[in-house]
Protein backbone atom coordinates (compact mmCIF):
# COMPACT_ATOMS: atom_id res chain seq x y z
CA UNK A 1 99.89 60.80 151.70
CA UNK A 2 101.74 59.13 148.90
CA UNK A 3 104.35 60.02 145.97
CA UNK A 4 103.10 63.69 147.91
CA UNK A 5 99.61 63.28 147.27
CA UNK A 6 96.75 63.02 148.73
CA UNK A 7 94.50 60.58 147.66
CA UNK A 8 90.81 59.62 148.40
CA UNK A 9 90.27 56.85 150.94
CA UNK A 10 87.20 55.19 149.74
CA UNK A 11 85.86 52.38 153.36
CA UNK A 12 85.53 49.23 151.35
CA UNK A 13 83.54 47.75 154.59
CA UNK A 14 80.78 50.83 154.01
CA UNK A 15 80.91 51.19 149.73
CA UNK A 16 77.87 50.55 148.20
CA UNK A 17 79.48 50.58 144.66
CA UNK A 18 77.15 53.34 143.77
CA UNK A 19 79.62 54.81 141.52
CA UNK A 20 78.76 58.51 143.17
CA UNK A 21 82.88 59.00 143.97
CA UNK A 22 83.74 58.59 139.95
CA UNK A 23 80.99 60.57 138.90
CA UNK A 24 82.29 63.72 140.52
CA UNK A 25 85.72 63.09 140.02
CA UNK A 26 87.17 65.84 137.71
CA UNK A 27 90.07 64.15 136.19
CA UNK A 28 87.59 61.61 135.23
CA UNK A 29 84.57 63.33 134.35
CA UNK A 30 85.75 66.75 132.49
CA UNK A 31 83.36 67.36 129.24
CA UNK A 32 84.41 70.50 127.19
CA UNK A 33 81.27 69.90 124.30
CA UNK A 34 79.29 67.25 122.54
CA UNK A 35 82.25 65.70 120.62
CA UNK A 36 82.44 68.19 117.85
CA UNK A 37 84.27 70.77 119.58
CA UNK A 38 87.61 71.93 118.38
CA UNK A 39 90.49 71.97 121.16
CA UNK A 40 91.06 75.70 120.98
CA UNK A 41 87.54 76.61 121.50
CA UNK A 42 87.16 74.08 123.84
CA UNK A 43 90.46 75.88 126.31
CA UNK A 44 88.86 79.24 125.75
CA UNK A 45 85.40 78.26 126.84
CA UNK A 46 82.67 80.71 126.44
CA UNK A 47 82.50 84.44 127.49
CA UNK A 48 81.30 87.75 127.88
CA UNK A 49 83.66 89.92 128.19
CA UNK A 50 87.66 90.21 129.49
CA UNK A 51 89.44 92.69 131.26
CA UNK A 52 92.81 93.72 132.99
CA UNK A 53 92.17 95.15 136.74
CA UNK A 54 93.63 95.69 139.89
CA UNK A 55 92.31 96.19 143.34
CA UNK A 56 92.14 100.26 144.59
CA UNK A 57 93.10 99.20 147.92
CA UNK A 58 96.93 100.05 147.59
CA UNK A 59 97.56 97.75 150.54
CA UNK A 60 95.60 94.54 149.12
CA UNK A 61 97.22 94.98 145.85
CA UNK A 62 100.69 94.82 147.19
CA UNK A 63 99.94 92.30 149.45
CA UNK A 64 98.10 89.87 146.56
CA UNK A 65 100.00 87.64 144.28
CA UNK A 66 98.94 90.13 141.08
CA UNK A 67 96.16 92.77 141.55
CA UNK A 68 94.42 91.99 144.12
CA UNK A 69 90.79 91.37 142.26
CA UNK A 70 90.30 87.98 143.77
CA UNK A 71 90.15 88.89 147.40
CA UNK A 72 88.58 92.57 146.03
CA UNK A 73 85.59 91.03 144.70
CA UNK A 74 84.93 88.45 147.45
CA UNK A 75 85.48 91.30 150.41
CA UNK A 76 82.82 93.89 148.26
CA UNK A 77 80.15 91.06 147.43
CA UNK A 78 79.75 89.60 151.18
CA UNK A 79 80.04 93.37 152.13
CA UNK A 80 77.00 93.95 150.15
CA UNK A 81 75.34 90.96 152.02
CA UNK A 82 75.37 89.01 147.90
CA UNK A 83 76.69 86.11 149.03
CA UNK A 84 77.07 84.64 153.36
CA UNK A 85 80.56 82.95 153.31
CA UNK A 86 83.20 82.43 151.01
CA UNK A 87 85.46 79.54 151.09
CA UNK A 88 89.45 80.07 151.58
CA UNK A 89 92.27 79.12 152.60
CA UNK A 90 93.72 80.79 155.36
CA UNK A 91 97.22 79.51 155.59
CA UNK A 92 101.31 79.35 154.28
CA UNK A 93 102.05 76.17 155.97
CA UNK A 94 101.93 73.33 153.40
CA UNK A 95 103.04 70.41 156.43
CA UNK A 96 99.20 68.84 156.26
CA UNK A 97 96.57 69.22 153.34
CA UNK A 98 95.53 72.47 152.43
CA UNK A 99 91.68 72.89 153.36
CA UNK A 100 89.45 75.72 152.69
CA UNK A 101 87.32 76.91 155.62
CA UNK A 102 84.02 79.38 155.53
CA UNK A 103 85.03 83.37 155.72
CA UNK A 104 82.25 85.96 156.40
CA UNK A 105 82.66 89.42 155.66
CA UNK A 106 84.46 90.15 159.54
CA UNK A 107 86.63 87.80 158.14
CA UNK A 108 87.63 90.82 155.43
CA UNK A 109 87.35 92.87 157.92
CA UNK A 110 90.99 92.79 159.24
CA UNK A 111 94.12 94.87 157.84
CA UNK A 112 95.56 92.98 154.57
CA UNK A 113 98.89 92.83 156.23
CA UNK A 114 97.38 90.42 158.88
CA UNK A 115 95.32 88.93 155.92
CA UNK A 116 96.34 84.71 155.43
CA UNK A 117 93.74 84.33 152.66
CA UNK A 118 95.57 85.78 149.39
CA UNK A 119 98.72 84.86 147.57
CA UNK A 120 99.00 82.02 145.59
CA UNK A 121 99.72 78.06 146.65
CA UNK A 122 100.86 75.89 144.08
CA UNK A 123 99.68 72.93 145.60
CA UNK A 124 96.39 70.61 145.28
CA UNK A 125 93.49 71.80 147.75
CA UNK A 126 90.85 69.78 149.46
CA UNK A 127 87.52 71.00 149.23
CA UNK A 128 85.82 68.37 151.16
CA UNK A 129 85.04 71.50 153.76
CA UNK A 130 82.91 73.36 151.32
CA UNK A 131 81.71 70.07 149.84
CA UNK A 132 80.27 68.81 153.42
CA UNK A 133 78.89 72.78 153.81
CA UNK A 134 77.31 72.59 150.62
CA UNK A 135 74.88 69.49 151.39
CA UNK A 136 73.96 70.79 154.94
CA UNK A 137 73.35 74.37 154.03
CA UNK A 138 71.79 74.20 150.62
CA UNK A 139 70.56 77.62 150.62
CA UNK A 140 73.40 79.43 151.90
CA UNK A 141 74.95 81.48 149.20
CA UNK A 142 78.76 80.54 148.93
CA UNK A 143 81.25 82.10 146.74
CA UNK A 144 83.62 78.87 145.74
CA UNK A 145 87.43 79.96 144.85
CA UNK A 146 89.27 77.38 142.62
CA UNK A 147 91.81 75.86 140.11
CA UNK A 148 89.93 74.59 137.14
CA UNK A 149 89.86 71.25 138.26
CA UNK A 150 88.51 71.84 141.84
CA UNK A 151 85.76 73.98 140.01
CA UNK A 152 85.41 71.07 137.86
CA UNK A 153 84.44 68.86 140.66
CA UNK A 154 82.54 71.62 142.11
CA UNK A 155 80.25 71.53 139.50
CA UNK A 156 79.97 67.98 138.62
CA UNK A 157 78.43 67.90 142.40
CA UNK A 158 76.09 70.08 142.28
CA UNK A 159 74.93 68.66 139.01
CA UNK A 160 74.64 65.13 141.03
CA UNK A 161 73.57 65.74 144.45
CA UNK A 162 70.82 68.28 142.62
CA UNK A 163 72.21 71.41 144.81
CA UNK A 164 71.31 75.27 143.63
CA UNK A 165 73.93 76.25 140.90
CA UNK A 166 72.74 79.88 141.64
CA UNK A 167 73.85 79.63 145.15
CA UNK A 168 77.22 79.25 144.20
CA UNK A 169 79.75 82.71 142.87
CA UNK A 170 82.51 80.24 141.28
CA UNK A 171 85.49 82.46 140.67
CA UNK A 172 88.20 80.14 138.63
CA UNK A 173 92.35 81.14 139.36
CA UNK A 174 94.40 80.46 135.73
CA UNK A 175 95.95 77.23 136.63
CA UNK A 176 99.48 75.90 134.72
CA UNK A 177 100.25 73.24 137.04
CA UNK A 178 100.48 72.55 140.57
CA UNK A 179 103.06 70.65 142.76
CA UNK A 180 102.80 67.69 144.99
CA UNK A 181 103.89 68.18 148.58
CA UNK A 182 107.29 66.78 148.43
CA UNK A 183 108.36 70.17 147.22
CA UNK A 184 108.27 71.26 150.64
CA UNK A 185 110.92 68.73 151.88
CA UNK A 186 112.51 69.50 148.86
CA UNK A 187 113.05 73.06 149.66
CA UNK A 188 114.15 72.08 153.27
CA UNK A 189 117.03 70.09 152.03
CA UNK A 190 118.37 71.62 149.12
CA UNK A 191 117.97 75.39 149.64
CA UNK A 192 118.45 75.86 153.38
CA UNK A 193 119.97 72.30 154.43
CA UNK A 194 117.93 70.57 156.23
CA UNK A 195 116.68 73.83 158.00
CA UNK A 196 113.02 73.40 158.67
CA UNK A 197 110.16 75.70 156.86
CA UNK A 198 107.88 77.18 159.34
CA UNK A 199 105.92 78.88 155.81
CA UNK A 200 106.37 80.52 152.80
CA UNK A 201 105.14 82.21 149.65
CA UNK A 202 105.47 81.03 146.22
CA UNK A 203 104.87 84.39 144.98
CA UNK A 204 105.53 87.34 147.18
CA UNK A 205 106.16 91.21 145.08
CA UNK A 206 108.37 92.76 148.67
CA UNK A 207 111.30 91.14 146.70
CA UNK A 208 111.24 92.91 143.01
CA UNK A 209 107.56 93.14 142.74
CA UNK A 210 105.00 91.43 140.22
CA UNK A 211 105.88 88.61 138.85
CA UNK A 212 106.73 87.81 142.71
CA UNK A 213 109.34 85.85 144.04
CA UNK A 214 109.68 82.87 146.66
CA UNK A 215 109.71 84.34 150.70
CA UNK A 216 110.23 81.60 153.06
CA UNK A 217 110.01 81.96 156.83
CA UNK A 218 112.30 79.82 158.83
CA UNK A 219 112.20 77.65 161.94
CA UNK A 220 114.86 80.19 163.67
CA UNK A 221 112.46 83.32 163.20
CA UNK A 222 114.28 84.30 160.06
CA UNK A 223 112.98 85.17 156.45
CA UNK A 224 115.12 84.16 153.05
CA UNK A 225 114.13 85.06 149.64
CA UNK A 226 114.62 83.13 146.77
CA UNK A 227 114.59 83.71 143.12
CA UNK A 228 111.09 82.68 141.15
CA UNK A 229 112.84 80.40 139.15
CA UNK A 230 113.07 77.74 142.03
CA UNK A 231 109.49 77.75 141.57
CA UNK A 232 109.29 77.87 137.98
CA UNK A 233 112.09 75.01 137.06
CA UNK A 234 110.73 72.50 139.45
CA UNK A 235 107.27 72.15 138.36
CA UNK A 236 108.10 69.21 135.42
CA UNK A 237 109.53 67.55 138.62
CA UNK A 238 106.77 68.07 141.00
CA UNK A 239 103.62 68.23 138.85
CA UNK A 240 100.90 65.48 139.71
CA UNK A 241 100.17 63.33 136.96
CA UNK A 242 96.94 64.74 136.39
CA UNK A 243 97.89 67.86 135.48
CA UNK A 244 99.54 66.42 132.74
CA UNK A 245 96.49 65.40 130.95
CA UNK A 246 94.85 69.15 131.38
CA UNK A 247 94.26 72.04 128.81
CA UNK A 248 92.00 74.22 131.21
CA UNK A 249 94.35 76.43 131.73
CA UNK A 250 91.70 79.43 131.95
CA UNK A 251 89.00 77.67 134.14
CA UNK A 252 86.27 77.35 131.67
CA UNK A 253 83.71 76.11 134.21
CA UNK A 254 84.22 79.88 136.27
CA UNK A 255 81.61 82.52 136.73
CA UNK A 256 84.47 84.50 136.22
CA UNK A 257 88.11 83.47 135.48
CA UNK A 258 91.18 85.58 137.26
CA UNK A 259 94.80 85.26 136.50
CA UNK A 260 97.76 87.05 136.03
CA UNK A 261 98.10 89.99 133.60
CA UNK A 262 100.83 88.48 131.12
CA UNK A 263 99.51 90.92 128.46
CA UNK A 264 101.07 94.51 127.02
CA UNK A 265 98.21 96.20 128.73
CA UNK A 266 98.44 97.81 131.99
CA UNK A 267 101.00 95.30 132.91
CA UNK A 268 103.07 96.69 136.04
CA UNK A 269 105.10 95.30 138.50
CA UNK A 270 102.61 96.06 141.24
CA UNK A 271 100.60 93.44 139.85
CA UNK A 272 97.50 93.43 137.62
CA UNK A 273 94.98 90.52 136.58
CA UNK A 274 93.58 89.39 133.48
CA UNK A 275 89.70 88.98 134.67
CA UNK A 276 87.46 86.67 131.89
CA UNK A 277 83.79 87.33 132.81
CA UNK A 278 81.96 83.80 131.65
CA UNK A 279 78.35 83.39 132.72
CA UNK A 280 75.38 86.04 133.65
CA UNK A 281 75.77 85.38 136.75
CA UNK A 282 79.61 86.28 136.89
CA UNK A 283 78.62 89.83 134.77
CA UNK A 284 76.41 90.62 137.89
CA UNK A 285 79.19 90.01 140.46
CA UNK A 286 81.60 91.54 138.41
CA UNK A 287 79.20 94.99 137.92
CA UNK A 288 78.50 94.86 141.58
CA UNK A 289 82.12 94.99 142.78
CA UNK A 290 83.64 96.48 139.71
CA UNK A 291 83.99 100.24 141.35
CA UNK A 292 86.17 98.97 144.20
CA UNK A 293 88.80 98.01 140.85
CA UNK A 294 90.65 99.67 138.08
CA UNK A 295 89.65 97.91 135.16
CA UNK A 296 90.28 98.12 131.88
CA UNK A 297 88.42 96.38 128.70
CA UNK A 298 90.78 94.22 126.17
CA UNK A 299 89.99 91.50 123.17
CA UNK A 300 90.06 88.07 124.94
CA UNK A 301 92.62 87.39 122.07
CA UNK A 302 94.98 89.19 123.81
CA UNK A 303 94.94 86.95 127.25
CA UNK A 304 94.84 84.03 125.37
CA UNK A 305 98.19 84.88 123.05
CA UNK A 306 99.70 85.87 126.70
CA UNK A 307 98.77 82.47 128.34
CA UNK A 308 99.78 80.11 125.62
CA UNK A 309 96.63 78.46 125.56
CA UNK A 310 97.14 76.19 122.28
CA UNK A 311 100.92 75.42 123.76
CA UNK A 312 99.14 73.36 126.25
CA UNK A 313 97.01 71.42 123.76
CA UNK A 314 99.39 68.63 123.63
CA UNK A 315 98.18 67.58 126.50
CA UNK A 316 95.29 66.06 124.55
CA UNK A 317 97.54 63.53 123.32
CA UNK A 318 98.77 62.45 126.84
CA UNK A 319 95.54 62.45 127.28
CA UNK A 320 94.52 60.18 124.76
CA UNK A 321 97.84 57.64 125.48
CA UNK A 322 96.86 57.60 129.39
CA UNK A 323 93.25 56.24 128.17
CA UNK A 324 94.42 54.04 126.49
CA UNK A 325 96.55 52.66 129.51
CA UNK A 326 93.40 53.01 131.57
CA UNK A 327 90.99 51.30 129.44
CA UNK A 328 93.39 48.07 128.95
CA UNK A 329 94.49 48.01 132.66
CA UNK A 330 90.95 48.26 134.13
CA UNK A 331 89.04 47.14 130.83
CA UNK A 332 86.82 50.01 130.65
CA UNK A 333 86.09 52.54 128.28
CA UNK A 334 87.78 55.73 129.87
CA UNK A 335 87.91 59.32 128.14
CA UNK A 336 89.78 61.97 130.00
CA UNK A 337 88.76 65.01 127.72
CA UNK A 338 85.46 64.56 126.32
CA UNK A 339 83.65 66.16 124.03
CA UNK A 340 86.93 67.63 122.40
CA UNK A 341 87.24 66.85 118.43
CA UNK A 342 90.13 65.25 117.86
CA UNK A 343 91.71 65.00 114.67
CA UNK A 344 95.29 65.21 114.73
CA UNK A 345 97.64 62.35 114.65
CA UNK A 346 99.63 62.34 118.26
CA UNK A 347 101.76 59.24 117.93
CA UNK A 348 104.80 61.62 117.04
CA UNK A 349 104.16 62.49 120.50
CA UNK A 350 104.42 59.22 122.84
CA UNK A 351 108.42 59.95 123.53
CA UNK A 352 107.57 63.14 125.26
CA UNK A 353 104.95 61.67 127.29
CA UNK A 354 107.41 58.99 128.01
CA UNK A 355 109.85 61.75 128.95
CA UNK A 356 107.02 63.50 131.16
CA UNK A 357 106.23 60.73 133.29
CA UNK A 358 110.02 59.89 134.00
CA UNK A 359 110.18 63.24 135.08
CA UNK A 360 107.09 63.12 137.33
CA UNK A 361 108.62 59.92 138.92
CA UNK A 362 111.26 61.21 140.34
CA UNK A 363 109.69 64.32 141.85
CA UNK A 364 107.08 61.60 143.47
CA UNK A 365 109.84 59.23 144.98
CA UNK A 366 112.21 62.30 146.13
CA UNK A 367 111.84 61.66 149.88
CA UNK A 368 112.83 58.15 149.53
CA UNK A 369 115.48 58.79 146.22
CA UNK A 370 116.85 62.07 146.37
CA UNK A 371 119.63 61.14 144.15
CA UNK A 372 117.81 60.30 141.16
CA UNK A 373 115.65 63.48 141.06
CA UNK A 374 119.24 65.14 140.86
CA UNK A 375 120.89 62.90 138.10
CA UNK A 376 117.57 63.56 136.26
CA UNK A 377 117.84 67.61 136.44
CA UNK A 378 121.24 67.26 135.61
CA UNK A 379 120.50 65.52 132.75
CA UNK A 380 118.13 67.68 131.84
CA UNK A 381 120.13 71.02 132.41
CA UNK A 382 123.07 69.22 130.25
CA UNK A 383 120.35 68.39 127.42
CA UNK A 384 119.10 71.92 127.36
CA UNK A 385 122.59 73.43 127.01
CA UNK A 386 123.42 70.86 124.54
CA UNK A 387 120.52 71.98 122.03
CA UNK A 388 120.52 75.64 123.10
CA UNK A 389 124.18 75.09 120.98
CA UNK A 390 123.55 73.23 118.27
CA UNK A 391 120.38 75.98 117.47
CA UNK A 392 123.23 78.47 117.65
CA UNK A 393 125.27 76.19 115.33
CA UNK A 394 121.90 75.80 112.96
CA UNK A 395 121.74 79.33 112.93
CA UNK A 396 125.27 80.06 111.71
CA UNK A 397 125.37 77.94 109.67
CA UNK A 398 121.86 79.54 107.84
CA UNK A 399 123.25 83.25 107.95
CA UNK A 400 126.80 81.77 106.72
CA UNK A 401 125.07 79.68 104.04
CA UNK A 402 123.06 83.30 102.89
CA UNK A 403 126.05 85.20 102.93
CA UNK A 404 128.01 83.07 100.55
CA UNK A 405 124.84 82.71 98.50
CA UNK A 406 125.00 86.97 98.42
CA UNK A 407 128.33 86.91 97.37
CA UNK A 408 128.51 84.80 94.79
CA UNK A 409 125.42 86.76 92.67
C-alpha cells in the first residue's frame, strides 16, 4: 500500500508489454459517446425507467445502508436459480484490501442480523476475485456489484478477453467519492486516541435512522457512535485522486443503477433507494425480483436534481488539466473522459484543482504528517467561516441598499 492505496504490481521480469493492463484500466479507458456527446447526457447515461423502492423484508431494510434493494434483488434472483453466485464483500474490517468473494443463494440464506454483505464501504474494492472467476468459469452466470468505476473495468474486460456480457447481472451503487485507507488510522487516532478499530460502519440507521450514521466496534468489545459528518467532512481529505477526475456519479455502465433516495418521494428515515433500470437485461432482473420490493415509479429528472449530477461536471476540467500533465510527463496522448463534447472554457478553474490536490496530499501523507492534514482543515474550517460572513455582509448590505432605495421613492 501507498499514500493508502493500493496499487497494481505489474512483474517487470514476466511483462510482455502487451498493453492488456491499460486497456482495462477504468480511469484510463472510460468512453461516455463518440465525441459529440454533451456532459449532462453523458452523467445520466441511457435508461428505461427509474424508481424509488425498498426491500419488504423489515429486517433487511433496517439492517441495509438505505432500502435494502441491493441485497433484495441479488437474494430473489439466485433464489430463482437466474444467476449461480454473486460477488460480495463480506466484511467491516478495512485493515487489508477489501476483496469480493462468490455468494450462492445459502449464502442469503442466513438471518440479516448475522448478514456481513450489506451496508456501505467507502473505500476502493479489488475485484481481482471475480476477475480470476470470470476467465475460468465463463459460463457461470455472476451477478457483479460495483462503484461505477469497478463496473467500468468490469466491462472493459469482458469486452477484451471476449467473455459473455449476458452472463453478467451488473448492478451499479451511486458513487460520490471514496476514501483511501488511511482513514482508518485516522479514525484510530483522532476520535478514540489511539484505541484500535476492530470494524465499523460508515452508515449504520440504529443511531437516528436513514441517512445513517458512523458505528464503530472497538478493540475492548465496546461500540461508539459517531455523527455522519465525520464521514462526510473528510472525504476532500481522503478521496483518491481518481475520483477527482469522475462525473459517473450514477453508474452509467449498470444493468441497473441503485442509490440512495435523496428525492421528495417516499423518502423515510428507514431508508429507501432510488433504482435507475438501464439495459434489457436489467428490466428482466428488475421484473423478476420486483414483488419482493415496494416500488414506486418517478421522472428520472427527479433523481438526477437530488444527486447533483451537473455539480460534479467540473470534474471534466480536472480532467482535462490532469491530461494534460499526463500527456507531457509520459509524452502520450491521454484522454480521461472520452467521447464527452467539450466546449466550455475551464481555465477559470485550474486554482480549484490546485486547491483539490493540496487537499488530497495531505490525506495521502497523514500516517507519516499528521500535523499538516490538521493545519490544512483548520485552514479550511477558518476559510469557510470567513466567507460564510462576508455572504452575510453581501446580503445586508443588498436588503439595506433596497430599503433606502424604497424610501427614498
Amino acid at each position: 500500500m501507498e499514500n493508502g492505496m493500493y496499487y497494481p504490481n505489474i512483474d517487470k521480469d514476466r511483462c510482455l508489454d502487451c498493453g492488456l493492463c491499460a486497456s482495462v484500466c477504468p480511469g484510463l479507458n472510460r468512453t461516455y459517446g463518440d465525441g459529440a456527446i454533451d456532459p449532462h447526457t453523458a452523467a445520466v447515461g441511457m435508461y428505461f425507467a427509474s424508481y424509488n423502492s425498498w426491500s419488504k423484508d423489515s429486517v433487511l431494510r433496517h439492517m441495509s445502508a438505505s432500502g435494502g434493494t441491493v441485497s433484495t434483488i441479488t437474494k430473489a434472483l439466485l433464489s430463482m436459480n437466474e444467476y449461480d453466485y454473486a460477488f460480495c464483500l463480506d466484511t467491516y474490517s478495512y485493515r487489508e484490501q477489501l476483496k469480493t468473494s462468490p455468494k450462492d443463494v445459502n449464502s442469503f440464506s442466513e438471518s440479516w442480523e448475522n448478514s456481513t454483505t450489506m451496508k456501505s464501504r467507502y473505500l476502493p474494492v479489488s475485484h481481482e476475485n471475480a476477475i480470476e472467476f470470470m476467465c475460468k468459469n465463463r459460463k457461470t452466470r455472476l451477478i457483479l456489484i460495483g462503484t461505477s468505476c469497478a463496473l467500468t473495468g468490469i466491462c472493459n474486460t469482458i469486452n477484451t478477453l471476449g467473455l459473455e456480457r449476458d452472463n453478467f447481472l451488473l448492478i451499479g451503487l451511486f458513487c460520490d467519492q471514496v476514501f483511501n485507507y488511511n482513514i482508518v488510522e485516522y479514525y484510530e487516532n483522532e476520535l478514540f486516541a489511539g484505541k484500535r478499530i476492530e470494524s465499523f460502519h460508515f452508515k449504520n440507521k440504529e443511531s437516528g435512522g436513514w441517512p445513517g450514521n458512523m458505528k464503530f466496534m472497538l478493540s475492548d468489545g465496546t461500540y461508539q457512535f459517531r455523527d455522519a459528518e465525520e464521514r462526510t467532512r473528510l472525504k476532500k481529505y481522503f478521496m483518491p485522486e481518481c475520483c477527482l477526475y469522475c462525473i459517473d456519479k450514477l453508474n452509467v455502465n449498470a444493468d441497473i443503477s441503485v442509490g440512495d433516495n435523496f428525492t421528495d418521494i417516499e423518502s423515510s428515515e428507514l431508508g429507501s433507494n432510488s433504482v435507475i433500470i438501464r439495459t434489457a437485461k436489467g428490466q428482466k432482473a428488475w421484473e423478476l425480483a420486483k414483488d419482493n420490493l415496494i416500488n414506486v415509479r418517478i421522472p428520472i429528472e427527479k433523481i438526477i436534481d437530488a444527486q447533483a449530477i451537473d455539480w460534479r461536471l467540473n470534474r471534466l476540467a480536472y480532467g482535462d488539466l490532469k491530461q494534460k500533465q499526463m500527456g507531457s510527463a509520459h509524452d502520450a496522448d491521454i484522454e480521461l473522459n472520452k467521447g464527452i463534447r467539450k466546449d466550455t472554457d475551464y481555465r477559470n478553474l485550474n486554482g480549484s484543482y490546485k486547491a483539490c490536490l493540496a487537499a488530497l496530499h495531505t490525506g495521502e501523507v497523514y500516517p507519516r504528517n499528521p500535523v499538516e492534514l490538521k493545519k490544512r482543515i483548520r485552514k479550511d474550517s477558518k476559510n469557510k467561516n470567513q466567507n460564510a460572513i462576508a455572504k452575510l455582509y453581501r446580503r445586508a448590505r443588498r436588503i439595506a441598499a433596497r430599503i433606502i432605495k424604497g424610501a427614498g421613492k
